[in-house]
Structures are given as structure tokens and as C-alpha cells.
N, C-alpha and C. Protein backbone atom coordinates (compact mmCIF):
# COMPACT_ATOMS: atom_id res chain seq x y z
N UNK A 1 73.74 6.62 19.59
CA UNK A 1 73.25 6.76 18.25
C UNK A 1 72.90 5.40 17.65
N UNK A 2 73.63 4.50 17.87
CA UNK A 2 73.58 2.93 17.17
C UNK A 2 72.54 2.56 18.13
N UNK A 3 71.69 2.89 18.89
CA UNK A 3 71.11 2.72 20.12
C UNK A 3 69.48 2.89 19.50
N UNK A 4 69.53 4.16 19.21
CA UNK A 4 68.39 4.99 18.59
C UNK A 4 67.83 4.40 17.51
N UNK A 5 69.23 3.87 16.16
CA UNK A 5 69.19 3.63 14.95
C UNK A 5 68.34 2.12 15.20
N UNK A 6 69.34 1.20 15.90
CA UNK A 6 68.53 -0.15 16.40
C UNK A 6 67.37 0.22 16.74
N UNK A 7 66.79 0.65 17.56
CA UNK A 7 65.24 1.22 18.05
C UNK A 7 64.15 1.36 16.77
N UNK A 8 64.87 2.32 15.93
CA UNK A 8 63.69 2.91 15.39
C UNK A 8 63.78 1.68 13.96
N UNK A 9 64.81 1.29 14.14
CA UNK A 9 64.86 0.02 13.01
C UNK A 9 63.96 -1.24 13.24
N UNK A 10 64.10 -1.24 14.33
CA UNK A 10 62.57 -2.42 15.51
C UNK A 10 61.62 -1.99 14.75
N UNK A 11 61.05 -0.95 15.15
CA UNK A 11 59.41 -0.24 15.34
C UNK A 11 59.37 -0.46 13.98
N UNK A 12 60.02 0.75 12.69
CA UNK A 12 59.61 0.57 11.54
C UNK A 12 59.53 -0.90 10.71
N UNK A 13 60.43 -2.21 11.27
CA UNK A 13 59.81 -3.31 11.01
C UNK A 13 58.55 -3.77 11.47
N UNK A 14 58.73 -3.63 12.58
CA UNK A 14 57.19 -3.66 13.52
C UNK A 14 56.03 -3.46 12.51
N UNK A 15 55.95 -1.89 12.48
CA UNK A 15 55.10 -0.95 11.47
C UNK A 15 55.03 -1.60 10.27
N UNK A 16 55.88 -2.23 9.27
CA UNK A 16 55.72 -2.52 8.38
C UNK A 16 55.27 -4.12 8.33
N UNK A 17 55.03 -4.90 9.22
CA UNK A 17 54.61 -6.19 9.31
C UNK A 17 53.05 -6.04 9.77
N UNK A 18 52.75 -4.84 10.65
CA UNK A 18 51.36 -4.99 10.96
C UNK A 18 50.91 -4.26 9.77
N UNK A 19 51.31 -3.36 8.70
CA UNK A 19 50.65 -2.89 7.67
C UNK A 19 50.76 -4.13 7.16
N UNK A 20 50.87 -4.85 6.63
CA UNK A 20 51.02 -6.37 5.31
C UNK A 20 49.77 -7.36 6.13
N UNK A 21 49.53 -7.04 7.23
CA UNK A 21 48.75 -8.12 7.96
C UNK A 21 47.47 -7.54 7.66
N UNK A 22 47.24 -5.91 7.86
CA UNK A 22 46.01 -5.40 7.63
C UNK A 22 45.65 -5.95 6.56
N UNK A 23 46.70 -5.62 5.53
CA UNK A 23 46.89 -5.63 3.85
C UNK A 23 46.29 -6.67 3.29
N UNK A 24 46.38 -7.64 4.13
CA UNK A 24 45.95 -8.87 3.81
C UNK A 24 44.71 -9.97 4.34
N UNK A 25 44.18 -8.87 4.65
CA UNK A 25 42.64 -9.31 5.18
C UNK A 25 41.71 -9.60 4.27
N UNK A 26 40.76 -9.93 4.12
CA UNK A 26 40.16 -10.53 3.13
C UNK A 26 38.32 -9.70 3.00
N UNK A 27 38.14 -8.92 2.69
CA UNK A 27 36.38 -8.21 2.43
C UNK A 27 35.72 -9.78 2.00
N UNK A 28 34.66 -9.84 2.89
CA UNK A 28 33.85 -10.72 2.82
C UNK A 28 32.35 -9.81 1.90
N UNK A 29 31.83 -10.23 0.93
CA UNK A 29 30.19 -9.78 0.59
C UNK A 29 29.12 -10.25 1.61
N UNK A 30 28.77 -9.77 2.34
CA UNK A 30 27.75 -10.45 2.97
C UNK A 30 26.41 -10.40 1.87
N UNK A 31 25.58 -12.35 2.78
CA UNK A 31 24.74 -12.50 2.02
C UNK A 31 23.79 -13.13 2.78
N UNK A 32 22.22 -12.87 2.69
CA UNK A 32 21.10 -12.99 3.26
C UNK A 32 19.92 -13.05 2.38
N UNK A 33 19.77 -14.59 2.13
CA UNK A 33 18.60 -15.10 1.58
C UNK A 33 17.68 -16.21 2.11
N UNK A 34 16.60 -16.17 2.12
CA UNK A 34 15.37 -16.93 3.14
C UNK A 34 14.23 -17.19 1.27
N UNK A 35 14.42 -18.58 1.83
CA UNK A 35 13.72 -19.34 0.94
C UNK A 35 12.24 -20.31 1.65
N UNK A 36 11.04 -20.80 1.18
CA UNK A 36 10.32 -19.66 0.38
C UNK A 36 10.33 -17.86 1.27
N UNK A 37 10.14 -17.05 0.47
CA UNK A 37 9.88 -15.79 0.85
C UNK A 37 8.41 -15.35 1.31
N UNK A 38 7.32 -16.35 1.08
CA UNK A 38 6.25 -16.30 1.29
C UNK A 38 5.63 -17.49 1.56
N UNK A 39 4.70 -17.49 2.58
CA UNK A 39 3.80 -18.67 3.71
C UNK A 39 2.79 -18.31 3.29
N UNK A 40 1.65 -19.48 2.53
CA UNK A 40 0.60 -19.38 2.88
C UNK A 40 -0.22 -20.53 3.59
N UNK A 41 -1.20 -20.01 5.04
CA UNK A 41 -1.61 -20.98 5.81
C UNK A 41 -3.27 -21.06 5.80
N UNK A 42 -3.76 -22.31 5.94
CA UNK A 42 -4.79 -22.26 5.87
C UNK A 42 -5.33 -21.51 7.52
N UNK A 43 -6.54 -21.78 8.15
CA UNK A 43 -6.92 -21.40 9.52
C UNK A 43 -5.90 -21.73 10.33
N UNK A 44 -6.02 -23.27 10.14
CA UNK A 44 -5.76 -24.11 11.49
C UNK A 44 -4.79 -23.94 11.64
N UNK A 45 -3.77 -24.73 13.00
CA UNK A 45 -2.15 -23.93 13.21
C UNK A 45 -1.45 -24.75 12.66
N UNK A 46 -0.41 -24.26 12.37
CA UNK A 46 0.12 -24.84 11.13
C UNK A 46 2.06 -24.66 11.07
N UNK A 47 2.88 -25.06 10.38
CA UNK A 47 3.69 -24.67 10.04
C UNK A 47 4.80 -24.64 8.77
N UNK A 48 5.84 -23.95 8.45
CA UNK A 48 6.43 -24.29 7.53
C UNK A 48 7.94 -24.49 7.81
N UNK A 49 8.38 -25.35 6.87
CA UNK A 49 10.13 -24.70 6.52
C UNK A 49 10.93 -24.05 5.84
N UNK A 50 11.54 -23.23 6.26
CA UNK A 50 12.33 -21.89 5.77
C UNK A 50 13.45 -21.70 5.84
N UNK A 51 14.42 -21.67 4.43
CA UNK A 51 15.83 -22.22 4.71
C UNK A 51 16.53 -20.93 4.34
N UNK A 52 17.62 -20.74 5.73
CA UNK A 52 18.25 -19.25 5.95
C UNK A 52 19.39 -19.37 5.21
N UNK A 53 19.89 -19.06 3.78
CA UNK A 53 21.14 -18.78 3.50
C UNK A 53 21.83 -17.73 3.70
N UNK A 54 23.24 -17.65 4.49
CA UNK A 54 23.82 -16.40 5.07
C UNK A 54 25.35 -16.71 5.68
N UNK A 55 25.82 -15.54 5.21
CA UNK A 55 27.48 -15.83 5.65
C UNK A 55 27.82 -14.92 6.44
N UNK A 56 26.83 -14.43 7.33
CA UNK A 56 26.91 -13.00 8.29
C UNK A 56 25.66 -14.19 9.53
N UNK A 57 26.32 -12.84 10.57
CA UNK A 57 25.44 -13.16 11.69
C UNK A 57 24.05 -12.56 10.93
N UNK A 58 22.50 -13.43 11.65
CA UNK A 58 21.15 -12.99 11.32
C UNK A 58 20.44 -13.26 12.38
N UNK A 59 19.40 -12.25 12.63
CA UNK A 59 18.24 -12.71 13.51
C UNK A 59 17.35 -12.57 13.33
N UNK A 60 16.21 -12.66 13.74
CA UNK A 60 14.73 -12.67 14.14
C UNK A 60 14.20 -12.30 15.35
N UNK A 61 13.34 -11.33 15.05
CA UNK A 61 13.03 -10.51 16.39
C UNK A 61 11.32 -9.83 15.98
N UNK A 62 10.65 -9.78 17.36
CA UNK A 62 9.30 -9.06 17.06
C UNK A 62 8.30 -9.55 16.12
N UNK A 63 8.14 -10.24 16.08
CA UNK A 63 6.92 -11.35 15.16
C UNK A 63 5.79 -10.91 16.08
N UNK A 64 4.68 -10.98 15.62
CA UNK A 64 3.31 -11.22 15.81
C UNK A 64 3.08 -12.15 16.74
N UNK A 65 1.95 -12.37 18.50
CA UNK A 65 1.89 -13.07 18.64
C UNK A 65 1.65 -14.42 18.15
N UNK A 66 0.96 -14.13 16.90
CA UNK A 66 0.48 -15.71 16.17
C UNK A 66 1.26 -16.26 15.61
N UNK A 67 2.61 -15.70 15.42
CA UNK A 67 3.62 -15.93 15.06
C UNK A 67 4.97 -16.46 15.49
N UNK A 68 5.38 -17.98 15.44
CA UNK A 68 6.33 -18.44 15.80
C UNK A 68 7.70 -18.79 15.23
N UNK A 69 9.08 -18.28 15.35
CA UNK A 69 10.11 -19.07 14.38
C UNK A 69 10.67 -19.44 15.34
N UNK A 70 11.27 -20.74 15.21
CA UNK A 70 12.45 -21.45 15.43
C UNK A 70 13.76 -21.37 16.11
N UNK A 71 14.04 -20.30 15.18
CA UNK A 71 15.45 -20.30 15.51
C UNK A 71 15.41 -18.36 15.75
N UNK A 72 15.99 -18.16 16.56
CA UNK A 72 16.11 -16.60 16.19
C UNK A 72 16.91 -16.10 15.70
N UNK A 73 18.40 -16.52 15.28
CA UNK A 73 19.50 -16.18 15.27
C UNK A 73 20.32 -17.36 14.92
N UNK A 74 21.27 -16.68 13.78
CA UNK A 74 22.24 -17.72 12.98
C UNK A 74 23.88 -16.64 12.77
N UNK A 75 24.55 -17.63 12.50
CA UNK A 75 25.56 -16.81 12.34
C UNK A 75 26.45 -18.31 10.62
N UNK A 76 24.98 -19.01 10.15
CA UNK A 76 25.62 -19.67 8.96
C UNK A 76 24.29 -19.89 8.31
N UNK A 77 24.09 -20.85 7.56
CA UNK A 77 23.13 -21.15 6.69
C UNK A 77 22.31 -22.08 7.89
N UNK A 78 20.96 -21.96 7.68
CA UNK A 78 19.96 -22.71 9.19
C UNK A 78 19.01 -23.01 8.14
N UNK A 79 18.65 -23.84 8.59
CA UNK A 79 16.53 -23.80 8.53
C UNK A 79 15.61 -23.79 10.04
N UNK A 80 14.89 -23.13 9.65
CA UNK A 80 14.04 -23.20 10.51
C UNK A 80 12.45 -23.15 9.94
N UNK A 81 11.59 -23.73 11.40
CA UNK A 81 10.15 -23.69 11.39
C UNK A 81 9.94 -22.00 11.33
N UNK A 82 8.75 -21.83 10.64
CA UNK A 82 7.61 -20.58 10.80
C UNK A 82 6.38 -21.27 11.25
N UNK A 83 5.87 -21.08 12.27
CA UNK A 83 4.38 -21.86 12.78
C UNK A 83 3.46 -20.45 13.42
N UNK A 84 1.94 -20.89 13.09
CA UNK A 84 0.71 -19.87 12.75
C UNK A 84 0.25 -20.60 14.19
N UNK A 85 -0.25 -19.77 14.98
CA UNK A 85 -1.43 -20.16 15.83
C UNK A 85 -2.88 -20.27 14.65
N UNK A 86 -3.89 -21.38 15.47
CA UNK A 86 -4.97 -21.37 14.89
C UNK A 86 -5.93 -19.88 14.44
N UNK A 87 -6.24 -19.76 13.49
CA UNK A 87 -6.83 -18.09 13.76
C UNK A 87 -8.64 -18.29 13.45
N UNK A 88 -8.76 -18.28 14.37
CA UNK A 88 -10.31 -18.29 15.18
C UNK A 88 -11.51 -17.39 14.27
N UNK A 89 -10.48 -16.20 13.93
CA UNK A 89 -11.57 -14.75 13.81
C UNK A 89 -12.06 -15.25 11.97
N UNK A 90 -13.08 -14.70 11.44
CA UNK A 90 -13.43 -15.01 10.20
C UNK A 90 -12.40 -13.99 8.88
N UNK A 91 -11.86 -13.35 9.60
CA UNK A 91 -10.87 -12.23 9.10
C UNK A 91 -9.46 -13.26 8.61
N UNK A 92 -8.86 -12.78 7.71
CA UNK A 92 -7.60 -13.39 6.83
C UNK A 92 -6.92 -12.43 7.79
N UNK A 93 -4.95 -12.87 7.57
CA UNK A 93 -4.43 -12.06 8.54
C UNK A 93 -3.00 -11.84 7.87
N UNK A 94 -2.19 -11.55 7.88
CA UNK A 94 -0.92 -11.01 7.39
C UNK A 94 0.14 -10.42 7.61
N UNK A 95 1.20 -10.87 8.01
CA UNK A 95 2.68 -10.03 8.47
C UNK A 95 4.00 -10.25 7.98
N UNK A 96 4.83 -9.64 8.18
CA UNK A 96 5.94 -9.73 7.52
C UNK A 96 6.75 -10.30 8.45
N UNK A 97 7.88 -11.75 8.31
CA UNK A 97 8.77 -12.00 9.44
C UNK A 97 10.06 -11.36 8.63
N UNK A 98 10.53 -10.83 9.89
CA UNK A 98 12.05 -9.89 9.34
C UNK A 98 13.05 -10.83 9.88
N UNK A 99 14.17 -11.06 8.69
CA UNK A 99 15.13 -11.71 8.81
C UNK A 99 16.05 -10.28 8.73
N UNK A 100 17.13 -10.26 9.75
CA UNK A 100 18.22 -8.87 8.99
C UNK A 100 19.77 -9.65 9.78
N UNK A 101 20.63 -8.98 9.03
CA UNK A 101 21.95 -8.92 9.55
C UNK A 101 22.10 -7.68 9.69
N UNK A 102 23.75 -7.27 9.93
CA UNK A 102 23.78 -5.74 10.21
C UNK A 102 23.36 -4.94 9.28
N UNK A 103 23.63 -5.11 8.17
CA UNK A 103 23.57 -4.55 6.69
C UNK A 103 22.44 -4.95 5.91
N UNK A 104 21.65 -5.88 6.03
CA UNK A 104 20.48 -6.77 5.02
C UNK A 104 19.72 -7.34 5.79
N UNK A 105 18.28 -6.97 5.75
CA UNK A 105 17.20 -7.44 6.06
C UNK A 105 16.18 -7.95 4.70
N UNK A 106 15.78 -8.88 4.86
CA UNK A 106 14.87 -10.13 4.06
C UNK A 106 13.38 -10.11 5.16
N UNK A 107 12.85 -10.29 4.18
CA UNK A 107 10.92 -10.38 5.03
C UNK A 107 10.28 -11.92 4.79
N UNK A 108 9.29 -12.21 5.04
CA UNK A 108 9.22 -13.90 4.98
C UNK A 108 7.59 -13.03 4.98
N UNK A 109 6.84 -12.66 3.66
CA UNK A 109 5.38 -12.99 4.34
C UNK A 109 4.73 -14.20 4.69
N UNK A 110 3.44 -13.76 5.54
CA UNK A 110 3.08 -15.13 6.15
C UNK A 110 1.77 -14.20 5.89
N UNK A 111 0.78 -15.17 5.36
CA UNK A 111 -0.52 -14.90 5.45
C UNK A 111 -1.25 -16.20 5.69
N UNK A 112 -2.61 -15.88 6.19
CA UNK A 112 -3.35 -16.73 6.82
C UNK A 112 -4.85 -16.71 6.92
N UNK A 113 -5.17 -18.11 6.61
CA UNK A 113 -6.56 -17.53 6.13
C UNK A 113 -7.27 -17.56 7.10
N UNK A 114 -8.99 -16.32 7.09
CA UNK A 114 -9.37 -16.90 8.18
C UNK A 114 -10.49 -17.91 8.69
N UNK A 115 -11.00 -18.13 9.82
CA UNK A 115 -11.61 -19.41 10.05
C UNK A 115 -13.22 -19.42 9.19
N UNK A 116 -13.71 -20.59 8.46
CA UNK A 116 -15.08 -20.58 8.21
C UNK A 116 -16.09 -20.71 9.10
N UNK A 117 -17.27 -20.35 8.65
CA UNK A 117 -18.70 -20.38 9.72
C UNK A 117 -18.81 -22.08 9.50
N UNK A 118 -18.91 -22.69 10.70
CA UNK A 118 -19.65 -23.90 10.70
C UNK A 118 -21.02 -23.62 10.41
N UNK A 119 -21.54 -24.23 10.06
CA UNK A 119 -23.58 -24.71 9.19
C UNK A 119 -24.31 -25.29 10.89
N UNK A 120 -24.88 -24.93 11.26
CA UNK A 120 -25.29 -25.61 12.51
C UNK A 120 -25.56 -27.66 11.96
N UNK A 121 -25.49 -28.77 12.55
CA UNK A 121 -26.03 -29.87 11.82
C UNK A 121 -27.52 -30.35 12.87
N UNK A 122 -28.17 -30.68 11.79
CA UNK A 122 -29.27 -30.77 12.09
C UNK A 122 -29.25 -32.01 13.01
């Protein structure tokens, strides 16, 4: 009986030290902000800087070929490049770069203008 009593007197300390440990964990807010939120590029190739504030893991994924970032993935505050291939066509062009964590995704537009007609020179 004093056997049992010791036993279950263990565990329910046990039990009651890993409840106070849960107890005492701390909820973090996660936060995901990308500064500027918008690129604008002329033709030629080009790039910018873009500063990742975030207290969660983040990545970057699936961009546009004309589209280059830096860094793909953070797990603190980063900067990184956004860089444009040259765009050739006379057409303007436009996409969204997705920044997300598990919970929050942020967009970075990038627009781009497109190339002028050269004048033949005489």
C-alpha cells in the first residue's frame, strides 16, 4: 500500500510539473511585413531592395521567369534583392511576388515597363 501511495505520489508530481511547463509557454503574434510593397521598373534589367520584417519562418516561391529574389526563405527579419530581366516586348508587364509564412502571406507588386521603338538613325 505505502508502495502504490509512493507511486502514484511520483506520477501526480510528475503530472503536475509538466502541466506548469505547458502553462508557461509563451503565444508568440506572428508578423509579416515587406517594405516597399510595390516595384516599379523601367525596361532594362534592373533591381530593387526589399526589407522582410518577420518573427515566423517566410518564403518565396514561384515568381515569374523575369522574376528574381534573393533570398527565398527567412526565419527573422532579411532584406533582399527583387531583380527584372530586361523586357524586350513593347507590352508593360506585372506580377505579384508572394511572401507567406504559415498563417500570412504579403505580395510585393512588381511592374515593368515595356521596351520603346528605337527611330531608325539616319
Amino acid at each position: 500500500m505505502k508502495k502504490t501511495f509512493t507511486a502514484l505520489a511520483a506520477i501526480f508530481i510528475v503530472l503536475l510539473t509538466a502541466g506548469q511547463m505547458v502553462s508557461c509557454e509563451k503565444y508568440v503574434l506572428p508578423e509579416l511585413t515587406v517594405s516597399p510593397d510595390t516595384l516599379i521598373f523601367s525596361a532594362a534589367a534592373d533591381s530593387a531592395l526589399v526589407k522582410v520584417h518577420s518573427n515566423v519562418i517566410w518564403s518565396n516561391r514561384d515568381n515569374p521567369d523575369w522574376i528574381r529574389v534573393s533570398v527565398d526563405w527567412g526565419d527573422t527579419d532579411a532584406e533582399t534583392f527583387v531583380a527584372v530581366t530586361e523586357n524586350t516586348s513593347s507590352e508593360a508587364r506585372q506580377a505579384k511576388v508572394s511572401i507567406k509564412s504559415e498563417t500570412i502571406q504579403r505580395y510585393i507588386v512588381v511592374e515593368q515597363a515595356g521596351a520603346t521603338a528605337q527611330e531608325p538613325q539616319p
